[in-house]
Protein backbone atom coordinates (compact mmCIF):
# COMPACT_ATOMS: atom_id res chain seq x y z
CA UNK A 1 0.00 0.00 0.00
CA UNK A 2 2.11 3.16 -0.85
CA UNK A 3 -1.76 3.81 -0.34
CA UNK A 4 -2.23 5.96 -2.31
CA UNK A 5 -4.92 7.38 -0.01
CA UNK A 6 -1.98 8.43 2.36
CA UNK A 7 -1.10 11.58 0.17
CA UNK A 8 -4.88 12.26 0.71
CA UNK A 9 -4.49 12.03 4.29
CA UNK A 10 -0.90 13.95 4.87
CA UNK A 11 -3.60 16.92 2.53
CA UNK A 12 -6.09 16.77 5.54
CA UNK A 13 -3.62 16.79 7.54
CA UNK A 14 -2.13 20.35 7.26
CA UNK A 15 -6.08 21.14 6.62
CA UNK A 16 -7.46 20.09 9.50
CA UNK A 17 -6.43 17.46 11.51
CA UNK A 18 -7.05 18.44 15.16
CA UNK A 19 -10.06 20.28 15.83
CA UNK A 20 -11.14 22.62 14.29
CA UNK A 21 -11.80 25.44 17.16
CA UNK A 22 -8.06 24.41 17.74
CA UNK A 23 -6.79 25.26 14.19
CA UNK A 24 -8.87 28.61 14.02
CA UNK A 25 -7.58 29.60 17.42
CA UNK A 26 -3.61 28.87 16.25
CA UNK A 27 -3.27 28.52 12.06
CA UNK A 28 0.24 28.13 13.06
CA UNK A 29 2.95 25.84 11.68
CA UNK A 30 3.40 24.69 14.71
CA UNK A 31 -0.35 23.11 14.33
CA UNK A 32 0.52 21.64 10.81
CA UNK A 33 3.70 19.75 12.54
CA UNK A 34 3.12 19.51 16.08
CA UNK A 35 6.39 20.21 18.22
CA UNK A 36 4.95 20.10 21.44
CA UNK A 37 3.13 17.55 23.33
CA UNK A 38 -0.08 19.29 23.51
CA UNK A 39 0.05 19.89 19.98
CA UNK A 40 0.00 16.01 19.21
CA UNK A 41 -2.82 15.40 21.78
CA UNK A 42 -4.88 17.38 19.87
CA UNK A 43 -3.94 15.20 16.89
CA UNK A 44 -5.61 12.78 18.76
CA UNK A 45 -8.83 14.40 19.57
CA UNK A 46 -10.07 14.19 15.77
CA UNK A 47 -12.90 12.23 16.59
CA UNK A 48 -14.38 12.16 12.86
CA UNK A 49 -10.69 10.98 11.87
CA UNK A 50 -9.69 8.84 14.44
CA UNK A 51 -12.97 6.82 16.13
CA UNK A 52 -14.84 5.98 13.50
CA UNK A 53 -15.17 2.06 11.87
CA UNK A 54 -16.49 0.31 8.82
CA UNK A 55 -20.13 -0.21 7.59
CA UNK A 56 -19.76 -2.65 5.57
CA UNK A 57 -19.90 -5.50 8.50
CA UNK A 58 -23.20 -4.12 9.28
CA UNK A 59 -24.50 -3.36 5.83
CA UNK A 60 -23.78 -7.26 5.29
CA UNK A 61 -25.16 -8.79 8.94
CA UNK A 62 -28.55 -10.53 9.08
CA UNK A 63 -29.99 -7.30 11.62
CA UNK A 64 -32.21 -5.89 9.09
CA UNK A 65 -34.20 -6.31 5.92
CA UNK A 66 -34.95 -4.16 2.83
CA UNK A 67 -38.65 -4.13 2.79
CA UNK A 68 -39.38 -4.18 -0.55
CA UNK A 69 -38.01 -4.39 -4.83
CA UNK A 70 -38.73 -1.25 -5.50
CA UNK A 71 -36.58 0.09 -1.79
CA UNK A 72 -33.58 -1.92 -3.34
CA UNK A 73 -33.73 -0.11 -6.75
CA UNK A 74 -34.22 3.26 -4.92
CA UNK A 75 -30.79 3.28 -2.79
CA UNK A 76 -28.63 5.59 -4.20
CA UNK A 77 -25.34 3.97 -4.70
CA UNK A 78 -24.32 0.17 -5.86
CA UNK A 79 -22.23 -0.87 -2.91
CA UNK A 80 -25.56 -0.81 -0.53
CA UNK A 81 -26.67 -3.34 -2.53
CA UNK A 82 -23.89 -5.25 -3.27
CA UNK A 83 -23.32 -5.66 0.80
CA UNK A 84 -27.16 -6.65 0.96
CA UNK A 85 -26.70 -9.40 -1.33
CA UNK A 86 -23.62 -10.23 -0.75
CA UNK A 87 -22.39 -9.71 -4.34
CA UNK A 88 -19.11 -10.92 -5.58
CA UNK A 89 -18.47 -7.66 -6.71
CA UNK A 90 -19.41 -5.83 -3.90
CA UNK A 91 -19.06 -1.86 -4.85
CA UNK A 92 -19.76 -2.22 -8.67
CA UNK A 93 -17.02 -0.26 -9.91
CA UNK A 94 -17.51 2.56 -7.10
CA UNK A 95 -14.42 3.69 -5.49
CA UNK A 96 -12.79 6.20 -2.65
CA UNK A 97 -14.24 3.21 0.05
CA UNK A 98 -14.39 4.96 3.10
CA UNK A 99 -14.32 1.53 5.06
CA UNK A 100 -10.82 1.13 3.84
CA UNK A 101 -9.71 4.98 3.26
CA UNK A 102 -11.52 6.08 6.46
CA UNK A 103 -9.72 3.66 8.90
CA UNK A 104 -6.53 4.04 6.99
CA UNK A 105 -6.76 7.51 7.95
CA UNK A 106 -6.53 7.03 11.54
CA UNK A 107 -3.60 4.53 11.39
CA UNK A 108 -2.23 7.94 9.25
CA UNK A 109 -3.05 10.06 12.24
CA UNK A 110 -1.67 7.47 14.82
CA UNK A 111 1.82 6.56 13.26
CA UNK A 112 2.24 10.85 12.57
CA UNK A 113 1.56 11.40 16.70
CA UNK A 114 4.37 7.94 17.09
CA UNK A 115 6.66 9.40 14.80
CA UNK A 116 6.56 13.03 15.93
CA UNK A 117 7.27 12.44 19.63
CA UNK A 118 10.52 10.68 18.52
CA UNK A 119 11.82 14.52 18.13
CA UNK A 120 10.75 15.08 21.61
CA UNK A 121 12.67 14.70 24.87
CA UNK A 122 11.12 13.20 27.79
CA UNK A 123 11.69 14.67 31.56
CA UNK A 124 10.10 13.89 35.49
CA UNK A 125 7.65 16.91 34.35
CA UNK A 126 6.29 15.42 31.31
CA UNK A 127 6.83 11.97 31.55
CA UNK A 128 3.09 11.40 32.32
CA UNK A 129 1.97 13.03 29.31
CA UNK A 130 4.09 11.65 27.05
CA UNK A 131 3.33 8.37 27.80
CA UNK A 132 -0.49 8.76 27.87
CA UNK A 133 0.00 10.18 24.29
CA UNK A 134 2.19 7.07 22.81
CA UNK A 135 -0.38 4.90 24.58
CA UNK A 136 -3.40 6.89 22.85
CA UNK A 137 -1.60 6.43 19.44
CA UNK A 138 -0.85 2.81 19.93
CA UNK A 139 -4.48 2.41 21.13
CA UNK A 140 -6.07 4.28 17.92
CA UNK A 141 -3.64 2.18 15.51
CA UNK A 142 -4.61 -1.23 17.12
CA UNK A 143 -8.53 0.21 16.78
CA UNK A 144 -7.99 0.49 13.33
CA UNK A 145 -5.63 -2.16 12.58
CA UNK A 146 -8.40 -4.43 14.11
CA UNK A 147 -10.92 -3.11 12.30
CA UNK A 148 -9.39 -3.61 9.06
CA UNK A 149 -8.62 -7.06 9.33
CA UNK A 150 -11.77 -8.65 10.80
CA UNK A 151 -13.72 -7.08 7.56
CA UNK A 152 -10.61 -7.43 4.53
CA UNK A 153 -9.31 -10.26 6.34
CA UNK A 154 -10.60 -14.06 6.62
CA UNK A 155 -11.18 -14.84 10.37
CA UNK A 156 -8.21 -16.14 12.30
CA UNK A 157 -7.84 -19.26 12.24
CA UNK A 158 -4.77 -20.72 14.35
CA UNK A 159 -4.17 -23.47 11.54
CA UNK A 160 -3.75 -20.93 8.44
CA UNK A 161 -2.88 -17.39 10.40
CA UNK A 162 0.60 -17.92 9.12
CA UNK A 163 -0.64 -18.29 5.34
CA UNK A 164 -3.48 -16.13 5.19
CA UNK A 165 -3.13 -12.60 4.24
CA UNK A 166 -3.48 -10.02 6.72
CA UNK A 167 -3.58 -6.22 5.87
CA UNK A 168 -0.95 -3.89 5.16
CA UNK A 169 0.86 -3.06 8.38
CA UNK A 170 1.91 0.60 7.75
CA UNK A 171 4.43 1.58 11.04
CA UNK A 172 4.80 5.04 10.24
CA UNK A 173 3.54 8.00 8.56
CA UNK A 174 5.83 8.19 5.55
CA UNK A 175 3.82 8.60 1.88
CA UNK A 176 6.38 6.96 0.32
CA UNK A 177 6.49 3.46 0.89
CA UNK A 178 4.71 0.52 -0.82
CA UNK A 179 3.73 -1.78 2.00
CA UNK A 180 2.34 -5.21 1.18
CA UNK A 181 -0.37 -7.18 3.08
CA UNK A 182 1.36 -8.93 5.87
CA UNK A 183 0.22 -12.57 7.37
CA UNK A 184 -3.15 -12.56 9.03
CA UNK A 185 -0.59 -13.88 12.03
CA UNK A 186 1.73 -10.40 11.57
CA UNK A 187 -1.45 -8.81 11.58
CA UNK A 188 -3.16 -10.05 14.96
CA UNK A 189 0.84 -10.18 16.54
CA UNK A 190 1.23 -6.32 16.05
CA UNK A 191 -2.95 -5.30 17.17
CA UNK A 192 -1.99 -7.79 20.30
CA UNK A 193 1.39 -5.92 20.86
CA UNK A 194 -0.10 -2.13 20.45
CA UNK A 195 -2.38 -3.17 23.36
CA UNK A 196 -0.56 -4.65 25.19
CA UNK A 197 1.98 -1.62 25.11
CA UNK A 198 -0.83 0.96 25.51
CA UNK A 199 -1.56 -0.68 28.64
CA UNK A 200 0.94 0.37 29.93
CA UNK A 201 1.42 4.03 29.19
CA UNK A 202 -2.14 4.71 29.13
CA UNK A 203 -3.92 6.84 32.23
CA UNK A 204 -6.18 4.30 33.63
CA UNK A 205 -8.84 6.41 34.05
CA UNK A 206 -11.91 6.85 31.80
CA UNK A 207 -12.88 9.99 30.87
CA UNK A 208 -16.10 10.67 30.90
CA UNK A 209 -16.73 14.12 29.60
CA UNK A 210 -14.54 12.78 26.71
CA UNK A 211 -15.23 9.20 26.28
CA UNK A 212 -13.10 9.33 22.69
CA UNK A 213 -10.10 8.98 24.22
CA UNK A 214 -8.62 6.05 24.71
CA UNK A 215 -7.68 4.89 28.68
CA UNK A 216 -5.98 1.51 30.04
CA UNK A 217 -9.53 0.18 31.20
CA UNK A 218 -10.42 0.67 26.89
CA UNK A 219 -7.37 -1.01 26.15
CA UNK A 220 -7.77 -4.06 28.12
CA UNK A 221 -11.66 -3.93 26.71
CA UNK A 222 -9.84 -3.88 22.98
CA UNK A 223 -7.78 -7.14 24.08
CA UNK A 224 -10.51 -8.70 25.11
CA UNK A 225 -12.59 -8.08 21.69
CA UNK A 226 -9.76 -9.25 19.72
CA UNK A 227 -8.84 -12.30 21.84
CA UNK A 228 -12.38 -13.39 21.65
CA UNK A 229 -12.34 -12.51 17.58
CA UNK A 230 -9.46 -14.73 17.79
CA UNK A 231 -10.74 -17.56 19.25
CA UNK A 232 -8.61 -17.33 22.36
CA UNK A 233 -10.74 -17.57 25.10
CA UNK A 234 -8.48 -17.63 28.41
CA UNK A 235 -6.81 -14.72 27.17
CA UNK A 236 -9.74 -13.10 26.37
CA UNK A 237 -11.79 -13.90 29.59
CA UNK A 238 -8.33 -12.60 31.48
CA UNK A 239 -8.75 -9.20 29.73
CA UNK A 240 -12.37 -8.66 29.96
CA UNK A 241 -11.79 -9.32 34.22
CA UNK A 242 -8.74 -6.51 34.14
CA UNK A 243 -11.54 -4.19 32.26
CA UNK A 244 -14.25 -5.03 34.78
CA UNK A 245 -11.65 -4.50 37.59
CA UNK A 246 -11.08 -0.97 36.51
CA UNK A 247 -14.15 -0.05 34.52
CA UNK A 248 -17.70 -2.09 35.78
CA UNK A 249 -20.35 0.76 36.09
CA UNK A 250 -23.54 -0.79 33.79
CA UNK A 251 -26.72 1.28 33.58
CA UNK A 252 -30.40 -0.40 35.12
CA UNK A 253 -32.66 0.59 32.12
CA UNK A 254 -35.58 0.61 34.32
CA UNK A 255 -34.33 4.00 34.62
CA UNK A 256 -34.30 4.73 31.37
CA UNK A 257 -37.05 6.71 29.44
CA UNK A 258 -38.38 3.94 27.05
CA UNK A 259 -40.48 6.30 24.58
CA UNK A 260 -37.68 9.18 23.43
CA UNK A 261 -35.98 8.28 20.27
CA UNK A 262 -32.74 9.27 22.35
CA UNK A 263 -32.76 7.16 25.51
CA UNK A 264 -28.84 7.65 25.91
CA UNK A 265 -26.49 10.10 25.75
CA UNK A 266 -22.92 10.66 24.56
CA UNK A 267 -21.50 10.18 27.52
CA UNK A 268 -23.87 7.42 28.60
CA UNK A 269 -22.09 5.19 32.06
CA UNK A 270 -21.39 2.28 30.31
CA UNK A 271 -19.33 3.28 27.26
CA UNK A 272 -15.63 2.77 28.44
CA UNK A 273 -14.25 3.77 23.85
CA UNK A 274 -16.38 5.80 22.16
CA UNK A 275 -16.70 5.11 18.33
CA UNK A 276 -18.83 5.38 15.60
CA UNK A 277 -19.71 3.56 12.03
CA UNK A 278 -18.07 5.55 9.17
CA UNK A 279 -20.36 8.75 8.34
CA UNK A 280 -21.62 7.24 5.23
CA UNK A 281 -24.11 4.51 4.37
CA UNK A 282 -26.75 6.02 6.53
CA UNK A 283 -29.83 5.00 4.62
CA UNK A 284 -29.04 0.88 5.90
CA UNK A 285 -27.26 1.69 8.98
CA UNK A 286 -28.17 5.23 10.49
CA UNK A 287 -30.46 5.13 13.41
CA UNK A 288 -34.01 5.94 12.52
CA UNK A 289 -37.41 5.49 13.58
CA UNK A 290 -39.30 6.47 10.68
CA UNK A 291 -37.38 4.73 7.54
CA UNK A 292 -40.36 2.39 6.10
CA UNK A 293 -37.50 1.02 3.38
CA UNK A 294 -36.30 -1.46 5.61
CA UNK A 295 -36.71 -3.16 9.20
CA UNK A 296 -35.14 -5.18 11.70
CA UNK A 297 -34.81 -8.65 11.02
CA UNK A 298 -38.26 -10.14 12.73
CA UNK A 299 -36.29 -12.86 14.31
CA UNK A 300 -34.46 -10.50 15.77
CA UNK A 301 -37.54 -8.63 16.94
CA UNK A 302 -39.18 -12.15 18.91
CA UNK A 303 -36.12 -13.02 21.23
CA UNK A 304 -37.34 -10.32 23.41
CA UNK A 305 -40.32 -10.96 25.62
CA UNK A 306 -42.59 -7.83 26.76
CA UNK A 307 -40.71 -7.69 30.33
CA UNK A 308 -37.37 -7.24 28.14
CA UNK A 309 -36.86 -3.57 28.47
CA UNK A 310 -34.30 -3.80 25.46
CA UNK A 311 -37.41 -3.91 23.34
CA UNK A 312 -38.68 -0.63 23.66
CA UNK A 313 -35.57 1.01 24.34
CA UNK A 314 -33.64 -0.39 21.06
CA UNK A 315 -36.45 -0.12 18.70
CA UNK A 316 -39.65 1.65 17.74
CA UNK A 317 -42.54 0.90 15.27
CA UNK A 318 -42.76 2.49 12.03
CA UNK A 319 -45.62 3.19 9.75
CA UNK A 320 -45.31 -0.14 8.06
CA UNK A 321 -45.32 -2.06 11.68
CA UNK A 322 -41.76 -3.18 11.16
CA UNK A 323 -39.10 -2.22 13.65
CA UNK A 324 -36.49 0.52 13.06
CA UNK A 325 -33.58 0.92 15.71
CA UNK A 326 -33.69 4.04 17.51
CA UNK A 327 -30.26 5.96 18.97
CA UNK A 328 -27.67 3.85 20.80
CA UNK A 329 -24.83 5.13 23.12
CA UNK A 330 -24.37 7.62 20.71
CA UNK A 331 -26.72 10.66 22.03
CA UNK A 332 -28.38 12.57 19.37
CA UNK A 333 -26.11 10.95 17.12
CA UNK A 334 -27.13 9.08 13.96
CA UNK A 335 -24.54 7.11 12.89
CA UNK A 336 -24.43 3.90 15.09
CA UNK A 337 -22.08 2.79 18.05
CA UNK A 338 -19.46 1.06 17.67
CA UNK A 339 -17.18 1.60 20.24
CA UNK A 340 -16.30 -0.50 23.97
CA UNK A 341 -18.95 -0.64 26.17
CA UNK A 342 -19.00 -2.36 29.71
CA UNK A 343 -22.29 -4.70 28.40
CA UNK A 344 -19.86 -5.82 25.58
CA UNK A 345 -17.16 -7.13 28.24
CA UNK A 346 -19.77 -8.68 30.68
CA UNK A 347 -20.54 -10.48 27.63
CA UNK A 348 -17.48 -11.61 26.86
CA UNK A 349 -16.23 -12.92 30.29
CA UNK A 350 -19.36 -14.77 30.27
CA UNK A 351 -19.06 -16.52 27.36
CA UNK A 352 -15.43 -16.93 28.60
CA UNK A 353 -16.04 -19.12 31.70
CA UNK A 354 -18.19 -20.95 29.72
CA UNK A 355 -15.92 -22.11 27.59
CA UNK A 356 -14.01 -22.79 30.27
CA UNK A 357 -16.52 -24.89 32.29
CA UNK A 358 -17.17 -22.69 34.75
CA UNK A 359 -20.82 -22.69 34.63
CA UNK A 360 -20.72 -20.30 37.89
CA UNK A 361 -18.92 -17.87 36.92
CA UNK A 362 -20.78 -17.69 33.36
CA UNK A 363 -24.07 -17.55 34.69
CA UNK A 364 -23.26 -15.08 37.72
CA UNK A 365 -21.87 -12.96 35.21
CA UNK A 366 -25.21 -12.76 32.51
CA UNK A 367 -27.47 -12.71 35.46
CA UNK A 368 -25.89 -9.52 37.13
CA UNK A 369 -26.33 -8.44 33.45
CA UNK A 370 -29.85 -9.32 32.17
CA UNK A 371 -31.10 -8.05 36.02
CA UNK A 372 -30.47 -4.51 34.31
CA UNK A 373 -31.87 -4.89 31.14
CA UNK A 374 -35.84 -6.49 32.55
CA UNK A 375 -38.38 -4.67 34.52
CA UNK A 376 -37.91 -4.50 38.24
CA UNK A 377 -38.94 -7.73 39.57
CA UNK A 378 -39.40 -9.73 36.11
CA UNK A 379 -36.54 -11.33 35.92
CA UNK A 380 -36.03 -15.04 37.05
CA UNK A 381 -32.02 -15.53 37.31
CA UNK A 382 -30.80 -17.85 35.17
CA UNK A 383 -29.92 -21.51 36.02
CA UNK A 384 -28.11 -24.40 33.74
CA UNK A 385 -26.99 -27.46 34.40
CA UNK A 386 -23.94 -27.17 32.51
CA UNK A 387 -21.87 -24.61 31.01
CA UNK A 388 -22.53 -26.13 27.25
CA UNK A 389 -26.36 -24.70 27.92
CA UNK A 390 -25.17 -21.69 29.66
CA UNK A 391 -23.29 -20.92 26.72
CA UNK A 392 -26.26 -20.90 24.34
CA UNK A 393 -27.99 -18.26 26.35
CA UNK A 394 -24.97 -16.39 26.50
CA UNK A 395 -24.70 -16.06 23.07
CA UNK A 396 -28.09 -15.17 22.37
CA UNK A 397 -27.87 -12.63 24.61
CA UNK A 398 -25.15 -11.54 22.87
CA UNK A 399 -26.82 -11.41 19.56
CA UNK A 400 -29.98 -9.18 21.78
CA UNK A 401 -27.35 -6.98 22.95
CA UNK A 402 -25.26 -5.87 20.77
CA UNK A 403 -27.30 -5.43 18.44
CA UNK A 404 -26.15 -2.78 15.54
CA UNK A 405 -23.03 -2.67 16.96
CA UNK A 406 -21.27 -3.95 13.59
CA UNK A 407 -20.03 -6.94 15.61
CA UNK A 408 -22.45 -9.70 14.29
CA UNK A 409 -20.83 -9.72 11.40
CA UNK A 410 -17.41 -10.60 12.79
CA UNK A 411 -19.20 -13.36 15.56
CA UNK A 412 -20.91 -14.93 12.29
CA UNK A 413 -17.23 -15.11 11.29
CA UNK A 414 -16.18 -16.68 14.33
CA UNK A 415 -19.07 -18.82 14.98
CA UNK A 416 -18.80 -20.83 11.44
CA UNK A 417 -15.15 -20.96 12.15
CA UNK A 418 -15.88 -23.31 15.06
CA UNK A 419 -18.41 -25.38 13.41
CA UNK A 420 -21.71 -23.42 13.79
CA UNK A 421 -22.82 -23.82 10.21
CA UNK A 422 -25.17 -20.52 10.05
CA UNK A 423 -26.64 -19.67 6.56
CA UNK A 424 -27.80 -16.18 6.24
CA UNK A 425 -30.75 -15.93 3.88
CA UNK A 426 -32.05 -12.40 1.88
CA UNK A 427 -35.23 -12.72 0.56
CA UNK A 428 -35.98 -10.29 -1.97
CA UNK A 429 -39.09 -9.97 -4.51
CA UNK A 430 -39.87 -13.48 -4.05
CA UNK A 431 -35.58 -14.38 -4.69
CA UNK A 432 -33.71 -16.00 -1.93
CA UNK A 433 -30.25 -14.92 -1.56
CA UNK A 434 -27.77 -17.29 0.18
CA UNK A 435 -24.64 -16.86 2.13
CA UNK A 436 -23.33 -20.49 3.70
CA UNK A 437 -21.09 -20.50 6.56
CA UNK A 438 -17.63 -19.90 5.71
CA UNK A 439 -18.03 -18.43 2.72
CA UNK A 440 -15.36 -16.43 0.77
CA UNK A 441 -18.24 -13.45 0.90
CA UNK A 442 -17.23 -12.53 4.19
CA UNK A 443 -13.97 -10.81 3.57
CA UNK A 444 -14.77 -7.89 2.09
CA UNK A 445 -12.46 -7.08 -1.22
CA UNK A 446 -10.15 -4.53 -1.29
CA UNK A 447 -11.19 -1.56 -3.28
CA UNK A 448 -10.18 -1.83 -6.64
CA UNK A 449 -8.85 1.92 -6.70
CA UNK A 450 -6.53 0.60 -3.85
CA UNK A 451 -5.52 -2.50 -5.61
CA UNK A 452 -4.56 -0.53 -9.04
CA UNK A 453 -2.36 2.29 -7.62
CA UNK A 454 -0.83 0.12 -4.87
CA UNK A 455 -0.06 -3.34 -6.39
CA UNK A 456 -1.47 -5.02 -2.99
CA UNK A 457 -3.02 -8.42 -3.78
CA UNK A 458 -6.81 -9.23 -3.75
CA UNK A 459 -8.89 -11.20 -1.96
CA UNK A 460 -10.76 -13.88 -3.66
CA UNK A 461 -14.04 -13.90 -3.65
């Protein structure tokens, strides 16, 4: 990748890469190239550069439906409709992919922070700061990293990480290097080494009034997604405890307002990384109420029973009777959530232990959970015999959730990699659409703009 969509970044770089209040207080040189610490922290508090993710995985997940023909024909470009059927070619000829440009960007922004505090000395008095930075920009390139490879990359797979292709690793912020797709290994080494380096120069506490930045309880939340992604479930049960250690505040939604199309805010107590989906695709992904062209999958829709206050918190009738999703941890926001979240690592230690026989643990875990999520005094605590049953709640809990969080796309991944055999199914005008498990559809190609002006190999599809 001598991506060619780095020259486009190093352009918004000198235009606007930290905030903009910042850059019209001081259009200074010293803004352009950062020389001082505080200069590269506001690098790093680019939200619309640095915490957003790809919409493709969602886009592609079995959450929704397009309600009709004549709703296909009518969306405006051809890469929401190649993700909705899962087309071989997937963007029909479109380029500038903002699922691959986008994320690129912030691994841009995170290697230029790296880089640039190389040329600054470190002393008792700034020591602290300095290391919170690194951590931030080792955080933000792991984010990203991941990102990339769970949607351009097969899954990992421990037999065939060595073999399969990864994504292009880029280590710094130099234009002018071709870099080729490393091993999906390489890949998940380096993500798994950013983290674990982060941990330890990040602040560990969250901030709340900012919840973009990264902190050491986010990191350890990040280890945990990936671990689990990876199939590595000690590791990923031990990260999602050091998380909860730190970071274990989840909300009761009996408190919540169930009829305002904005039940949370920005700053809502359970987000621990704040993130969205990439600001485009919003007529199959944005948060609505009122969009009659699709509607949540109806399967979806009947795992919740009425005493399930997820139900009327998540989602809202429109005028067609089908189900749209209204605002998550995002406030008034309406591109969706997909950032670390305390319900997310719950999760994840839960299904942890299970997979680890401790049926205990599991269930003591999904129970202090689920208690928060059903009206007061509904709720019958869960008991299993064994963790193998335990585990199928968890999961479908999981799938309740976390739901448009762009992460079923990536369990689908994992699931069929361990022999779950799921089939997604589009129905469309009468046509059924079929994706079986395992498929080559789930990596999403590389954009053909990329693959022409950087050499880097394809996927197959």
């Amino acid at each position: 990748m001598k991506n060619h969509i780095i020259i486009l970044f190093l352009g918004a770089l000198l235009l606007g890469a930290c905030k903009k209040s910042f850059l019209d207080a001081k259009p200074s040189s010293n803004i352009v190239n950062p020389t001082t610490l505080n200069g590269f922290q506001a690098l790093l508090e680019n939200n619309t550069a640095l915490n957003q993710t790809g919409a493709l995985p969602q886009m592609s997940s079995d959450e929704y439906f397009i309600v009709s023909q004549s709703d296909f024909d009518a969306l405006n470009n051809l890469t929401y409709k190649g993700a909705y059927l899962w087309n071989k070619d997937l963007y029909g000829g479109e380029t500038n992919q903002p699922d691959w440009n986008q994320v690129y960007k912030a691994v841009f922004y995170a290697n230029s922070v790296l880089d640039g505090l190389k040329t600054i000395g470190t002393n008792a008095a700034n020591q602290v700061q300095y290391n919170n930075i690194a951590g931030e920009a080792l955080f933000f390139r792991a984010y990203a990293f991941f990102d990339l490879a769970r949607n351009f990359s097969p899954v990992y797979n421990q037999g065939t990480a060595t073999t399969d292709l990864g994504i292009p690793l880029r280590m710094s912020s130099g234009i002018d290097v071709t870099v080729q797709r490393s091993t999906l290994q390489q890949t998940f080494d380096q993500i798994i080494a950013d983290l674990n380096l982060s941990v330890s120069l990040l602040n560990n506490d969250i901030s709340k009034t900012n919840p973009n930045r990264p902190s050491r309880s986010a990191a350890y939340a990040m280890l945990a997604r990936v671990y689990l992604y990876m199939g590595k479930y000690t590791d990923a049960g031990n990260a999602a405890n050091e998380c909860l250690k730190k970071y274990n505040t989840i909300i009761d939604y009996n408190k919540v307002d169930t009829t305002t199309e904005t039940p949370f805010s920005y700053t809502t107590e359970e987000t621990i990384f704040f993130s969205t989906q990439v600001y485009n695709y919003d007529a199959t992904t944005g948060y609505t109420d009122y969009y009659t062209n699709l509607g949540v999958d109806t399967n979806l829709i009947q795992l919740y029973n009425k005493s399930d206050l997820r139900l009327p918190i998540f989602f809202e009738k429109n005028s067609l009777n089908n189900y749209n999703l209204k605002r998550g941890y995002v406030g008034g926001g309406f591109y969706a959530f997909t950032g670390l979240a305390t319900d997310e690592v719950m999760l994840i230690k839960a299904e942890c232990a299970a997979r680890s026989n401790d049926t205990q643990t599991a269930v003591a875990v999904l129970n202090q959970l689920l208690v928060s999520r059903y009206k007061t005094g509904s709720y019958t605590p869960l008991t299993v015999s064994n963790a193998a049953n335990a585990l199928i709640r968890i999961l479908l809990e999981r799938r309740k959730e976390l739901v448009w969080r762009a992460l079923r796309w990536s369990d689908l991944k994992r699931y069929n990699r361990d022999g779950a055999k799921i089939t997604l199914q589009r129905n469309l005008n009468g046509v059924v659409y079929t994706l079986p498990p395992n498929s080559s559809l789930y990596v999403f190609p590389i954009p053909d703009d990329e693959i022409s002006l950087s050499g880097i190999k394809q996927n197959v599809r």
